[in-house]
Structures are given as C-alpha cells and as structure tokens.
PDB file of N, CA and C in Angstrom:
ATOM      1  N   UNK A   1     -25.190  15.248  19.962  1.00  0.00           N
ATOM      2  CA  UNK A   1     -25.906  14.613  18.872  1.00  0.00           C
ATOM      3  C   UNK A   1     -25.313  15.014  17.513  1.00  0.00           C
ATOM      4  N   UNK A   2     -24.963  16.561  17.461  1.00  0.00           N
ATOM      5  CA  UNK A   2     -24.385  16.575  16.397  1.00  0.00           C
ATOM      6  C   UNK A   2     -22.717  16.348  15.817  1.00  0.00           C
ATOM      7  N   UNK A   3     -22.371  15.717  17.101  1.00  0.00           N
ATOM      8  CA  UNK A   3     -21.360  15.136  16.918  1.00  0.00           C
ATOM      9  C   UNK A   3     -21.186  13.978  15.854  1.00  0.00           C
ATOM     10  N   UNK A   4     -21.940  13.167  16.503  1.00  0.00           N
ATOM     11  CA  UNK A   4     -22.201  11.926  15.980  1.00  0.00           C
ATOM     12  C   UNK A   4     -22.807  11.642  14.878  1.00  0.00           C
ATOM     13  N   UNK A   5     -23.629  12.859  14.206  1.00  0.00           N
ATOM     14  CA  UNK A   5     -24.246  12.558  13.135  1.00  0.00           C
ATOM     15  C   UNK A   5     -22.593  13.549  12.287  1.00  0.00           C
ATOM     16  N   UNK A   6     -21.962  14.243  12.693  1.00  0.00           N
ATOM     17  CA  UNK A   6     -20.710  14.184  11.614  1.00  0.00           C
ATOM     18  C   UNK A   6     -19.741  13.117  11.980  1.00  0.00           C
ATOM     19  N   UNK A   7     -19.558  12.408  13.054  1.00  0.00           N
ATOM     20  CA  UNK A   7     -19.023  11.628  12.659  1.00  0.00           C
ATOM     21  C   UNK A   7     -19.151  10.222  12.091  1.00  0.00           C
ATOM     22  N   UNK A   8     -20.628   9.926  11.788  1.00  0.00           N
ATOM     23  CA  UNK A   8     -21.101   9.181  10.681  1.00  0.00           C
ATOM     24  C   UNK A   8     -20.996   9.584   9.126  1.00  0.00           C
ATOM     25  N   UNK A   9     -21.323  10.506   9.335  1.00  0.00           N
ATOM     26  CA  UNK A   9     -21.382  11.614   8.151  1.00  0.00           C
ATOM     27  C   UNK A   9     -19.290  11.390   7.577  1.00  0.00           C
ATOM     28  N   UNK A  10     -18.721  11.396   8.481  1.00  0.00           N
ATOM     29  CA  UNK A  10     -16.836  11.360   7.989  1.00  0.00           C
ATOM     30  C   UNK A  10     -16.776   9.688   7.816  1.00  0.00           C
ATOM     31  N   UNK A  11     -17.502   8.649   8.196  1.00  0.00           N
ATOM     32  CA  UNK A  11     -17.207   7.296   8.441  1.00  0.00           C
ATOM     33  C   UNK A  11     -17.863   6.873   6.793  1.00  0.00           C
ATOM     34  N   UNK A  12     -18.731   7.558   6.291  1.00  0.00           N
ATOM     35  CA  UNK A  12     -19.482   7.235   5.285  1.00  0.00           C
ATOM     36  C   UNK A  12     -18.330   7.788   3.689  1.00  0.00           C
ATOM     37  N   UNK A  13     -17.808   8.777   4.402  1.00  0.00           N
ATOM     38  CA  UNK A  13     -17.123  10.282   3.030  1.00  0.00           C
ATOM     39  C   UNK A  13     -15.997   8.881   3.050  1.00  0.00           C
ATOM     40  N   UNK A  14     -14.992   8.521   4.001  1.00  0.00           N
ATOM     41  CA  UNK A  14     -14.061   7.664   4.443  1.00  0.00           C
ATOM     42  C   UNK A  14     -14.111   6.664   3.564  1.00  0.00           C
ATOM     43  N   UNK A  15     -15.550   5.506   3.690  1.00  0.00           N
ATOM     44  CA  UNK A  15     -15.521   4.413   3.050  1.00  0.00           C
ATOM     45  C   UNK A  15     -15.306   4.019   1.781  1.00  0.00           C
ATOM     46  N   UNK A  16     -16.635   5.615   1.250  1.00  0.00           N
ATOM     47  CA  UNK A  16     -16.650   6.032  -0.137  1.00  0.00           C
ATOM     48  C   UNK A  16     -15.384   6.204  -0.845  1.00  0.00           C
ATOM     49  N   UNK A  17     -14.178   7.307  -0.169  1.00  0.00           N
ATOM     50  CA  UNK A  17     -13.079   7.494  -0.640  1.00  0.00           C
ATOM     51  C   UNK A  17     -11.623   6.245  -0.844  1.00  0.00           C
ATOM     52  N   UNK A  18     -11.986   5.374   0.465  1.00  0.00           N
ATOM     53  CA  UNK A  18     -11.447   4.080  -0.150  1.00  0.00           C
ATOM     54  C   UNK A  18     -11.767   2.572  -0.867  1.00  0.00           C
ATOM     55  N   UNK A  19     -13.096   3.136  -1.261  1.00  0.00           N
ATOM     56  CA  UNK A  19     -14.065   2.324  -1.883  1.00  0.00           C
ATOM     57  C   UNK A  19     -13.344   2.094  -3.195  1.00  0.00           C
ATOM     58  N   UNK A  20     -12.922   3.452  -3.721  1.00  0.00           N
ATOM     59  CA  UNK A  20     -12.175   3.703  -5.232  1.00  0.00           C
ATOM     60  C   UNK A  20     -10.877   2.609  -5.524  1.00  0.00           C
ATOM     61  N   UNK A  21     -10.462   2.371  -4.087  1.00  0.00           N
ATOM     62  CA  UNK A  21      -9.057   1.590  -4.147  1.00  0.00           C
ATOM     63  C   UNK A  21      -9.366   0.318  -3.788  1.00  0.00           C
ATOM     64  N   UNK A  22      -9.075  -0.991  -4.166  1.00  0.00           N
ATOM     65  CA  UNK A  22      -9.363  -2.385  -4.331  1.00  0.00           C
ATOM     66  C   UNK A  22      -8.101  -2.928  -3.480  1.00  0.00           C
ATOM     67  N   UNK A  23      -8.004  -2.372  -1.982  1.00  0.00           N
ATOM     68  CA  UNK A  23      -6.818  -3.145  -1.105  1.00  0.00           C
ATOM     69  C   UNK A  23      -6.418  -4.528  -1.009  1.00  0.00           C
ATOM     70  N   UNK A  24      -7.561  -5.289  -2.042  1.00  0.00           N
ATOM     71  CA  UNK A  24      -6.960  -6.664  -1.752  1.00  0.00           C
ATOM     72  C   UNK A  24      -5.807  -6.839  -2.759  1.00  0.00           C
ATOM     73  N   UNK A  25      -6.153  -6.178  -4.147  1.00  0.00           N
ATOM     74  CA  UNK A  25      -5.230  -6.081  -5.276  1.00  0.00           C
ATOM     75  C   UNK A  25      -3.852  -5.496  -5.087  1.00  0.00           C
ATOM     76  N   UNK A  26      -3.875  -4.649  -3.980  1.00  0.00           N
ATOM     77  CA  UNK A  26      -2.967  -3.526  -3.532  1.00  0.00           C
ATOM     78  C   UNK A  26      -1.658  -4.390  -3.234  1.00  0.00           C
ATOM     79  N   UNK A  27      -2.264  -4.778  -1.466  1.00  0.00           N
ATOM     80  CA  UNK A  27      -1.039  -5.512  -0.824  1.00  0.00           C
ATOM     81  C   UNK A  27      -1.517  -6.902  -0.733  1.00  0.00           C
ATOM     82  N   UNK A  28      -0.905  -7.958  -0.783  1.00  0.00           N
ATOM     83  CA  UNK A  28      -1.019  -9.094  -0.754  1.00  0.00           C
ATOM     84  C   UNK A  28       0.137  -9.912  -0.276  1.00  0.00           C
ATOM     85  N   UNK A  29      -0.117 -11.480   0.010  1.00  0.00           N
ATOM     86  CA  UNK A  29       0.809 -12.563   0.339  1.00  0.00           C
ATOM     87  C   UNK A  29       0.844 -13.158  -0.601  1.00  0.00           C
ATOM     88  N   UNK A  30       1.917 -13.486  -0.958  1.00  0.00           N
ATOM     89  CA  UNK A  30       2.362 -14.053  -2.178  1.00  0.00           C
ATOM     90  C   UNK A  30       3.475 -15.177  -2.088  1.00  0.00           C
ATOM     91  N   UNK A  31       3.814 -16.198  -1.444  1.00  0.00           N
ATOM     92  CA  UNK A  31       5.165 -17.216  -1.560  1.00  0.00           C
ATOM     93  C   UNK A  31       6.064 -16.638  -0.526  1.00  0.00           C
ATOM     94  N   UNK A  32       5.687 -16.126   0.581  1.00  0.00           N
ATOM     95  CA  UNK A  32       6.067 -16.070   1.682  1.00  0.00           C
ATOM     96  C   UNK A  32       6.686 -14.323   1.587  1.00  0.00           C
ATOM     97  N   UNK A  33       6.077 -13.795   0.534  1.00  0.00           N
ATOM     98  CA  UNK A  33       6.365 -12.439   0.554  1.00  0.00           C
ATOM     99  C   UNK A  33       4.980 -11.605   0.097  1.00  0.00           C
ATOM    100  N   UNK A  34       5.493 -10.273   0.909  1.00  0.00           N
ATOM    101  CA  UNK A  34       4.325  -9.245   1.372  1.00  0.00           C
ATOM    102  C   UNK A  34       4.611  -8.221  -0.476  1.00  0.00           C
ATOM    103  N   UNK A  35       3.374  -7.989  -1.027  1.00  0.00           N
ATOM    104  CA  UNK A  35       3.601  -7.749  -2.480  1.00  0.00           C
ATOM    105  C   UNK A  35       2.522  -6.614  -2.515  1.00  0.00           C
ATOM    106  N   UNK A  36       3.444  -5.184  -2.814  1.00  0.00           N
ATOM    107  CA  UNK A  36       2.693  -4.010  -3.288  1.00  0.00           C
ATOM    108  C   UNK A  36       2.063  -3.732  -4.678  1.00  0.00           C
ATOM    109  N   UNK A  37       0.609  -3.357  -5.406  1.00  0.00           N
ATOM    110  CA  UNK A  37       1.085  -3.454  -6.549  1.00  0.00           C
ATOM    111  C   UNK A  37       0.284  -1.647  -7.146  1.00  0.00           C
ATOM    112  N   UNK A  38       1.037  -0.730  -7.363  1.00  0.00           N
ATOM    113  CA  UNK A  38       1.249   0.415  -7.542  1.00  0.00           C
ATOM    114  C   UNK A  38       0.897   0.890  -8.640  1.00  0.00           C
ATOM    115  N   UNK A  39       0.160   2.217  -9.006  1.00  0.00           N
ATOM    116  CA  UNK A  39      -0.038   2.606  -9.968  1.00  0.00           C
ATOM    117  C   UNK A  39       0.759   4.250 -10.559  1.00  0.00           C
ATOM    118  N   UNK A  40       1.471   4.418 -11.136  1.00  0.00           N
ATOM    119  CA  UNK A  40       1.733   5.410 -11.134  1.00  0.00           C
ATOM    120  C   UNK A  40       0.902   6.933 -11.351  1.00  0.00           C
ATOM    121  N   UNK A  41      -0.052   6.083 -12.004  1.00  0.00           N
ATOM    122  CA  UNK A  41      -1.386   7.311 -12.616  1.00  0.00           C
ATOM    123  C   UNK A  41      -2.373   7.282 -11.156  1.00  0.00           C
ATOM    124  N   UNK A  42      -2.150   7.058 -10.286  1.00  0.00           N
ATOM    125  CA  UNK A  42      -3.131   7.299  -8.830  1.00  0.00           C
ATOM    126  C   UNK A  42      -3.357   8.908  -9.191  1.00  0.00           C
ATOM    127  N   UNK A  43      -3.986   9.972  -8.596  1.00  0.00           N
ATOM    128  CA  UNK A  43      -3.965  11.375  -8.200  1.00  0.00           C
ATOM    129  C   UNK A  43      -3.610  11.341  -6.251  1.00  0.00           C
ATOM    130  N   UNK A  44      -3.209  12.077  -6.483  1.00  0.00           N
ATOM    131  CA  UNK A  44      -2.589  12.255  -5.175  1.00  0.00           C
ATOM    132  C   UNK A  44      -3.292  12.051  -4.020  1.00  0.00           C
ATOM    133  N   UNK A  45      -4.572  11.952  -4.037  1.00  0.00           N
ATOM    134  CA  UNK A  45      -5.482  11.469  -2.862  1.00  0.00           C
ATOM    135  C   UNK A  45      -5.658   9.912  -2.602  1.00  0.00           C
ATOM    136  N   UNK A  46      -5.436   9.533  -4.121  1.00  0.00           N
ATOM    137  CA  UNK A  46      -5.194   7.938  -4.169  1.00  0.00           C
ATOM    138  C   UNK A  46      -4.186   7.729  -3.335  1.00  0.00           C
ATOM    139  N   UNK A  47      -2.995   8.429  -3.568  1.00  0.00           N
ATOM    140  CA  UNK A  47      -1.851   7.619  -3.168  1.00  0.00           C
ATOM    141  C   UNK A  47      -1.321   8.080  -1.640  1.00  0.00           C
ATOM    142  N   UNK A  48      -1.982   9.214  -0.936  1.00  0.00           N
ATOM    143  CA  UNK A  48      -2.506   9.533   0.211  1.00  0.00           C
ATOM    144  C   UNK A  48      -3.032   8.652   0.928  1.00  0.00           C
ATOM    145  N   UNK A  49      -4.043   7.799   0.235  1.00  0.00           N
ATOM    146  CA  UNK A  49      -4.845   6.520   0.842  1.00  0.00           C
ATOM    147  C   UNK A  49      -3.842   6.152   0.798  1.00  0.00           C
ATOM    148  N   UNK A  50      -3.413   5.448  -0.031  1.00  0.00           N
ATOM    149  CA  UNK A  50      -2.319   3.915   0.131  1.00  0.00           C
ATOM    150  C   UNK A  50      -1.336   4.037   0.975  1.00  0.00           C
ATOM    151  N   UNK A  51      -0.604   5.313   1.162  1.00  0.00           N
ATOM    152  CA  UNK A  51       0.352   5.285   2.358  1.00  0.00           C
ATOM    153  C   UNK A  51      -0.359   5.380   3.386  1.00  0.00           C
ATOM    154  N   UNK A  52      -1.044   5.958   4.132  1.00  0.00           N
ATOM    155  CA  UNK A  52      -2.081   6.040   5.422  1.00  0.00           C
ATOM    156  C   UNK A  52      -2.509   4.499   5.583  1.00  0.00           C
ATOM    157  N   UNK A  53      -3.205   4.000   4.516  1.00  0.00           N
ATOM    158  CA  UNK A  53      -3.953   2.771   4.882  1.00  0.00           C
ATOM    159  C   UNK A  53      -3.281   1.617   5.337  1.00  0.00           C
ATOM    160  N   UNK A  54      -1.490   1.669   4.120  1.00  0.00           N
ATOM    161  CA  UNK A  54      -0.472   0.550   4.700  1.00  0.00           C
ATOM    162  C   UNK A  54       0.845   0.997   5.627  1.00  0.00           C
ATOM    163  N   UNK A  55       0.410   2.287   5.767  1.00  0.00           N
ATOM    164  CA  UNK A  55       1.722   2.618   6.513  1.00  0.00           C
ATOM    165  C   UNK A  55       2.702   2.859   6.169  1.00  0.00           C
ATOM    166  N   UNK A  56       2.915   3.252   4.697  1.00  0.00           N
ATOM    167  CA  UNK A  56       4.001   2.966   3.610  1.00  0.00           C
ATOM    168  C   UNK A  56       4.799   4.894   3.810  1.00  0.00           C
ATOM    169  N   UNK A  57       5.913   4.723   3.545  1.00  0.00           N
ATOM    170  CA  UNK A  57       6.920   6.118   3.641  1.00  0.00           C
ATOM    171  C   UNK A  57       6.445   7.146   2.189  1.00  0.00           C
ATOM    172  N   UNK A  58       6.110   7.804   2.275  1.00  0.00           N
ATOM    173  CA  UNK A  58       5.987   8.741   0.809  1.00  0.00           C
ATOM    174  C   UNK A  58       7.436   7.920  -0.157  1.00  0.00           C
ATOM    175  N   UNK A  59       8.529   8.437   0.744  1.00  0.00           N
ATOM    176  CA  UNK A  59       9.967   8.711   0.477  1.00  0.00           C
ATOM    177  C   UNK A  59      10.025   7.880  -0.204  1.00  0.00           C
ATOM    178  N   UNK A  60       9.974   6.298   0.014  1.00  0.00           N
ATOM    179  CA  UNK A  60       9.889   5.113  -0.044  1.00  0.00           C
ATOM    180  C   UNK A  60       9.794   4.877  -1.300  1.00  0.00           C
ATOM    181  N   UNK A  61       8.147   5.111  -1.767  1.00  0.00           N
ATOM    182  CA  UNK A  61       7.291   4.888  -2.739  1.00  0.00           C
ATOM    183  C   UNK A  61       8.324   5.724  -3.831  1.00  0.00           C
ATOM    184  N   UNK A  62       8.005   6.722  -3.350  1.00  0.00           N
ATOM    185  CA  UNK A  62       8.755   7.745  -4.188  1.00  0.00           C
ATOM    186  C   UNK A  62       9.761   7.091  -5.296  1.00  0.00           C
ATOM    187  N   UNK A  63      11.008   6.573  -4.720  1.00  0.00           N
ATOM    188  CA  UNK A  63      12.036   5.869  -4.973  1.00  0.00           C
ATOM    189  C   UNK A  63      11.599   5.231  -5.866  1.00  0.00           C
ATOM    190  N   UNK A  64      10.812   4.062  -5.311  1.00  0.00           N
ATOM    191  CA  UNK A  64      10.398   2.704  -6.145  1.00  0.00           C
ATOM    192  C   UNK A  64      10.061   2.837  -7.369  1.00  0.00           C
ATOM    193  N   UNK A  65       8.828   4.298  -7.452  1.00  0.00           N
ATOM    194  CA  UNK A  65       8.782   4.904  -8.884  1.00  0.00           C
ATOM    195  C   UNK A  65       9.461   5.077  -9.861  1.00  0.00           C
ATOM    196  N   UNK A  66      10.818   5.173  -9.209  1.00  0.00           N
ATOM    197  CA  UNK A  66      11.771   6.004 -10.084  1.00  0.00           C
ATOM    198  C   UNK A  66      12.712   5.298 -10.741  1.00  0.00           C
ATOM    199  N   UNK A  67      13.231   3.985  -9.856  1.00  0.00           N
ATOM    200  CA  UNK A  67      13.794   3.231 -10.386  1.00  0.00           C
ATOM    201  C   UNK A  67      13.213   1.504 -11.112  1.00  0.00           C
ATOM    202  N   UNK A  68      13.754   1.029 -12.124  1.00  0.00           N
ATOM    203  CA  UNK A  68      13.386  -0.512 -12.088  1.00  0.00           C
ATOM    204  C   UNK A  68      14.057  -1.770 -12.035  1.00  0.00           C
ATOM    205  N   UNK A  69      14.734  -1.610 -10.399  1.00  0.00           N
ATOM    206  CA  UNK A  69      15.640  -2.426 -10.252  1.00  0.00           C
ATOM    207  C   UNK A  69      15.336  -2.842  -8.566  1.00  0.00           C
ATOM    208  N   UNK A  70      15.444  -3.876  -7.870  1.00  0.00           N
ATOM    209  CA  UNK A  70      15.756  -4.299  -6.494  1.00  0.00           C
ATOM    210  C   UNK A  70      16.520  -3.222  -6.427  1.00  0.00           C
ATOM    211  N   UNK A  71      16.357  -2.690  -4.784  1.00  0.00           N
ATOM    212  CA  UNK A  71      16.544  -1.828  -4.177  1.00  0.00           C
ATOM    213  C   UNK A  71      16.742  -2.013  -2.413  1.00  0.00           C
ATOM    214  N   UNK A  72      17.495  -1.764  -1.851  1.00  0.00           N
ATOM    215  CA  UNK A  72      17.259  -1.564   0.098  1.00  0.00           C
ATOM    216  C   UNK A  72      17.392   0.168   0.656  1.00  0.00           C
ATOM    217  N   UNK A  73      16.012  -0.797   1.098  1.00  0.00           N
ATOM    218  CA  UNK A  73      15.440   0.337   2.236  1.00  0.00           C
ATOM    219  C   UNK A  73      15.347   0.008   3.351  1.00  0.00           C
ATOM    220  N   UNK A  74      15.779   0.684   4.316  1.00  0.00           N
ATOM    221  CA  UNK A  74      16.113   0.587   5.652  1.00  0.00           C
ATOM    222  C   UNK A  74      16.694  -0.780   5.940  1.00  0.00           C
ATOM    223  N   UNK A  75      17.596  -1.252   5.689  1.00  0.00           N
ATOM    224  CA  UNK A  75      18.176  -2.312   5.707  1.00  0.00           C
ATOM    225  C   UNK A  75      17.266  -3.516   5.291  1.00  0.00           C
ATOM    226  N   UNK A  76      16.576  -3.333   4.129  1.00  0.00           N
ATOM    227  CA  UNK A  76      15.122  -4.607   3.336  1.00  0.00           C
ATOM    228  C   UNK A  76      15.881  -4.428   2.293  1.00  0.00           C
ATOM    229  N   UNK A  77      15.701  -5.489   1.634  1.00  0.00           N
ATOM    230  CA  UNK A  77      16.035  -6.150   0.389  1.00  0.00           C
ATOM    231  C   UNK A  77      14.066  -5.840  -0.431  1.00  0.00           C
ATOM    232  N   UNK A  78      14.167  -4.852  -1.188  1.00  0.00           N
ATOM    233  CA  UNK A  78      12.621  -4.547  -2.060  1.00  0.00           C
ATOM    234  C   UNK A  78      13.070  -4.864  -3.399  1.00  0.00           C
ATOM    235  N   UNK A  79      12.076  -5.986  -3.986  1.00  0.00           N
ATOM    236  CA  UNK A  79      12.302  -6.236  -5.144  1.00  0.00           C
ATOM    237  C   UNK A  79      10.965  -5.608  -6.278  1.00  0.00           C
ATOM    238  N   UNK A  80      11.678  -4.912  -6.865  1.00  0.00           N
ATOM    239  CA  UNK A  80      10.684  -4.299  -8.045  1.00  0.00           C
ATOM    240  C   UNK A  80      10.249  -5.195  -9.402  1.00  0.00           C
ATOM    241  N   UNK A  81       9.486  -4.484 -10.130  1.00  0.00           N
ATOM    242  CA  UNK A  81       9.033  -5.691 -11.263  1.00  0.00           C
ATOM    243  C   UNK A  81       7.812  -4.877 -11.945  1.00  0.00           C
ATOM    244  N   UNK A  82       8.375  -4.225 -13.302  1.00  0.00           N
ATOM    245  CA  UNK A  82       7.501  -3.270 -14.162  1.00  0.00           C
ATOM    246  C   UNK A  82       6.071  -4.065 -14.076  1.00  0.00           C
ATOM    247  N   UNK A  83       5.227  -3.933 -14.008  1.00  0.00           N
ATOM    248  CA  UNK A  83       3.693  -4.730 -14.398  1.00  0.00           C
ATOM    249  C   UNK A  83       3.467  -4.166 -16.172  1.00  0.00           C
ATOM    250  N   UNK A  84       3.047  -2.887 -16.228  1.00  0.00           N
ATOM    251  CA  UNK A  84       3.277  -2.388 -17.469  1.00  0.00           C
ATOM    252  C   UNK A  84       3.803  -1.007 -17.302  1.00  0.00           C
ATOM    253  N   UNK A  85       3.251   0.106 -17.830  1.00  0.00           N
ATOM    254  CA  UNK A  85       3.665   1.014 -18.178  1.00  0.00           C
ATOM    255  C   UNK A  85       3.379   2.164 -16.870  1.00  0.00           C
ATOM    256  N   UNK A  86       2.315   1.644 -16.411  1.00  0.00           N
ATOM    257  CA  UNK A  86       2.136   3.028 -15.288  1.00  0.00           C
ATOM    258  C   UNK A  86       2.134   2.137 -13.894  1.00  0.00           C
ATOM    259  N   UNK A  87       2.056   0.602 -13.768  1.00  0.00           N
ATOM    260  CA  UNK A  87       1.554  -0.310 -13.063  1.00  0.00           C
ATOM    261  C   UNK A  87       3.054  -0.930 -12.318  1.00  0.00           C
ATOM    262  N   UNK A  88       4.005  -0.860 -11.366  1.00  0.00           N
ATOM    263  CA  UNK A  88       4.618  -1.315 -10.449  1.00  0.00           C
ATOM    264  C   UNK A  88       4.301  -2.550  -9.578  1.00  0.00           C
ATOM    265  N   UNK A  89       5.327  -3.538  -9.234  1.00  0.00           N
ATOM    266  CA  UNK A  89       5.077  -4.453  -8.345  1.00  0.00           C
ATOM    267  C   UNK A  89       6.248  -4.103  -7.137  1.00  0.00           C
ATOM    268  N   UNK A  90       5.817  -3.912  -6.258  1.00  0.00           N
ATOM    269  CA  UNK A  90       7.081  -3.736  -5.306  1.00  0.00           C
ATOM    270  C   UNK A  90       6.914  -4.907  -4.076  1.00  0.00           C
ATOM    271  N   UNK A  91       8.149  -5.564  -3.696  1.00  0.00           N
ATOM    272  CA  UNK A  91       7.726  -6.555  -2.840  1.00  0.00           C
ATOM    273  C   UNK A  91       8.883  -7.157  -2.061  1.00  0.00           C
ATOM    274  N   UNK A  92       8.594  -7.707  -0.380  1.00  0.00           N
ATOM    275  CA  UNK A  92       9.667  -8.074   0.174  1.00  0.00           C
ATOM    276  C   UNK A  92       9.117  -8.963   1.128  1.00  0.00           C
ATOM    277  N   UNK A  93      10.370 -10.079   1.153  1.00  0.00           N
ATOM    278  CA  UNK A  93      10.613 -11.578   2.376  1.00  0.00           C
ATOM    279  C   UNK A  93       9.591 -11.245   3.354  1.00  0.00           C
ATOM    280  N   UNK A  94       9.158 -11.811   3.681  1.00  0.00           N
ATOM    281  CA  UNK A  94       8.202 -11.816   5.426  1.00  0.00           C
ATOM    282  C   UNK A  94       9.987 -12.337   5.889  1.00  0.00           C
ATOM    283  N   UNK A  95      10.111 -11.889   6.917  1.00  0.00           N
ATOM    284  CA  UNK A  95      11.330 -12.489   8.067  1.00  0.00           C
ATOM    285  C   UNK A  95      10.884 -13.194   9.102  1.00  0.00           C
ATOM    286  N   UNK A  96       9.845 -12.471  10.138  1.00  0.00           N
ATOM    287  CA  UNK A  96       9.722 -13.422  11.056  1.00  0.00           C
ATOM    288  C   UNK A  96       8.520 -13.405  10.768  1.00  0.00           C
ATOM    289  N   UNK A  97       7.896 -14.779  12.061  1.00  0.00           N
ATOM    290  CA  UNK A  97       6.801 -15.088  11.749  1.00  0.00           C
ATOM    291  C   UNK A  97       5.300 -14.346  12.456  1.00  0.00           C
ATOM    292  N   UNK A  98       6.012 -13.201  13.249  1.00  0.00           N
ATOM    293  CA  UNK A  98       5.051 -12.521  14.117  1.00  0.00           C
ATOM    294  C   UNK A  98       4.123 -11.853  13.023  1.00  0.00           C
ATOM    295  N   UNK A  99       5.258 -11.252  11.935  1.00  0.00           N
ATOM    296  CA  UNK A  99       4.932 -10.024  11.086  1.00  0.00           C
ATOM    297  C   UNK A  99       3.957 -10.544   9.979  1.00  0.00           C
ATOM    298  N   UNK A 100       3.416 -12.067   9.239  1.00  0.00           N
ATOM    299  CA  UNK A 100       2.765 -12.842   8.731  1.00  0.00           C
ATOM    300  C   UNK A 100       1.228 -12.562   9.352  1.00  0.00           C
ATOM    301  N   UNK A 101       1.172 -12.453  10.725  1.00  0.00           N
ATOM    302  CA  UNK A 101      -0.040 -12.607  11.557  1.00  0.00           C
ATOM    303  C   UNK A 101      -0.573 -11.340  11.700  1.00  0.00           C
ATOM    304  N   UNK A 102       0.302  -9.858  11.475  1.00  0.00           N
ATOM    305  CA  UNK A 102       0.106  -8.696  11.793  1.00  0.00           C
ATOM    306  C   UNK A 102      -0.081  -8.188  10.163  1.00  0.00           C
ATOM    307  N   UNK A 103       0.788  -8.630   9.183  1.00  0.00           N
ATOM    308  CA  UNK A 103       0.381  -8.229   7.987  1.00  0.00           C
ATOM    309  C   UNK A 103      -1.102  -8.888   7.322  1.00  0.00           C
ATOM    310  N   UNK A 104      -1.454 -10.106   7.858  1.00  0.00           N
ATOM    311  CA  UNK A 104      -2.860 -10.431   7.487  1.00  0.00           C
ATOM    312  C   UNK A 104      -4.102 -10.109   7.833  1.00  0.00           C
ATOM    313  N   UNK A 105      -3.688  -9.433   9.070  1.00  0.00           N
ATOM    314  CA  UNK A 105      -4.790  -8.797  10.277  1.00  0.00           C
ATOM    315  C   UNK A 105      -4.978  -7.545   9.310  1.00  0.00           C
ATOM    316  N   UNK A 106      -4.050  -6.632   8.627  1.00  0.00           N
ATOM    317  CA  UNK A 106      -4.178  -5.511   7.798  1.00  0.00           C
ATOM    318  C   UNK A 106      -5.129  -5.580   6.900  1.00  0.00           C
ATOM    319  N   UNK A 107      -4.836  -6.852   5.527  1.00  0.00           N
ATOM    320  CA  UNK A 107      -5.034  -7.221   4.661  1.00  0.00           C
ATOM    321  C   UNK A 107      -6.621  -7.686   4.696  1.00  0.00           C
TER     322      UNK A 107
END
C-alpha cells in the first residue's frame, strides 16, 4: 500500500515538474521537419526534462548552443536559427515516413 501511495505521490512531483515546460512549443512539425525550440536560460532541471522527455544527447544540445550556423550530427543535416537572444531554433528533414508516425505519437 505504501508503495503505491509513493508512487502516486512521484506521478504527481513528475507532472508538476513538467508542467513548467510547454512540450508543444518545444518540439514540433513544421513543413515536413521535426523543430526544437530551446532556451538557453532553462536551469539545469529544465533542460534535464527536455533531454529525457525527447531523447535528445546532452552533447548534442550542447553544440547547438554554441554555435549559429547548420551543423551535422551523426550523419543529420541540423539547421539552427537565433529566435532571440537566449531562445534557439534547432531543426531537421523527417526522412522516412515511419519516423513522422513515431515523432507524433511523442508530441
């Protein structure tokens, strides 16, 4: 019993903690491409969520931060795009059409 009342108790802390983050704004479909949109001012629990929630590489992100130019990662073509000052767009092609049906199931 008291299992279950902590693990309601973690399902509730969970919701709350990604309640803060607006995932529809996050990742999106956009013109046949999958579109990140990043904040640099997150605190580190923010951006903890966002890789966990999309599956995204620290490493990755990392990068994208750093530079403001198209970039490949792991053989992807990622196209960047300042929003403003702390605010990133990072974004890439859907290829096939399996990955359309599996990225919306996320979303």
């Amino acid at each position: 019993m008291l299992k279950k009342i902590a693990n309601l108790h973690f399902a509730f802390i969970s919701r709350d903690q990604f309640a803060q983050i607006d995932t529809k704004t996050i990742c999106y479909i956009d013109n046949g491409r999958i579109v990140f949109k990043l904040d640099k001012n997150w605190n580190s629990e923010q951006l903890k969520d966002v890789y966990r929630l999309f599956d995204l590489d620290s490493a990755f992100l990392s990068e994208a931060f750093k530079i403001n130019k198209d970039f490949v990662y792991d053989s992807i073509i990622w196209k960047i795009k300042q929003l403003s000052s702390s605010i990133i767009e990072i974004s890439k092609e859907i290829s096939k059409s399996g990955e359309l049906s599996i990225l919306q199931e996320m979303i």
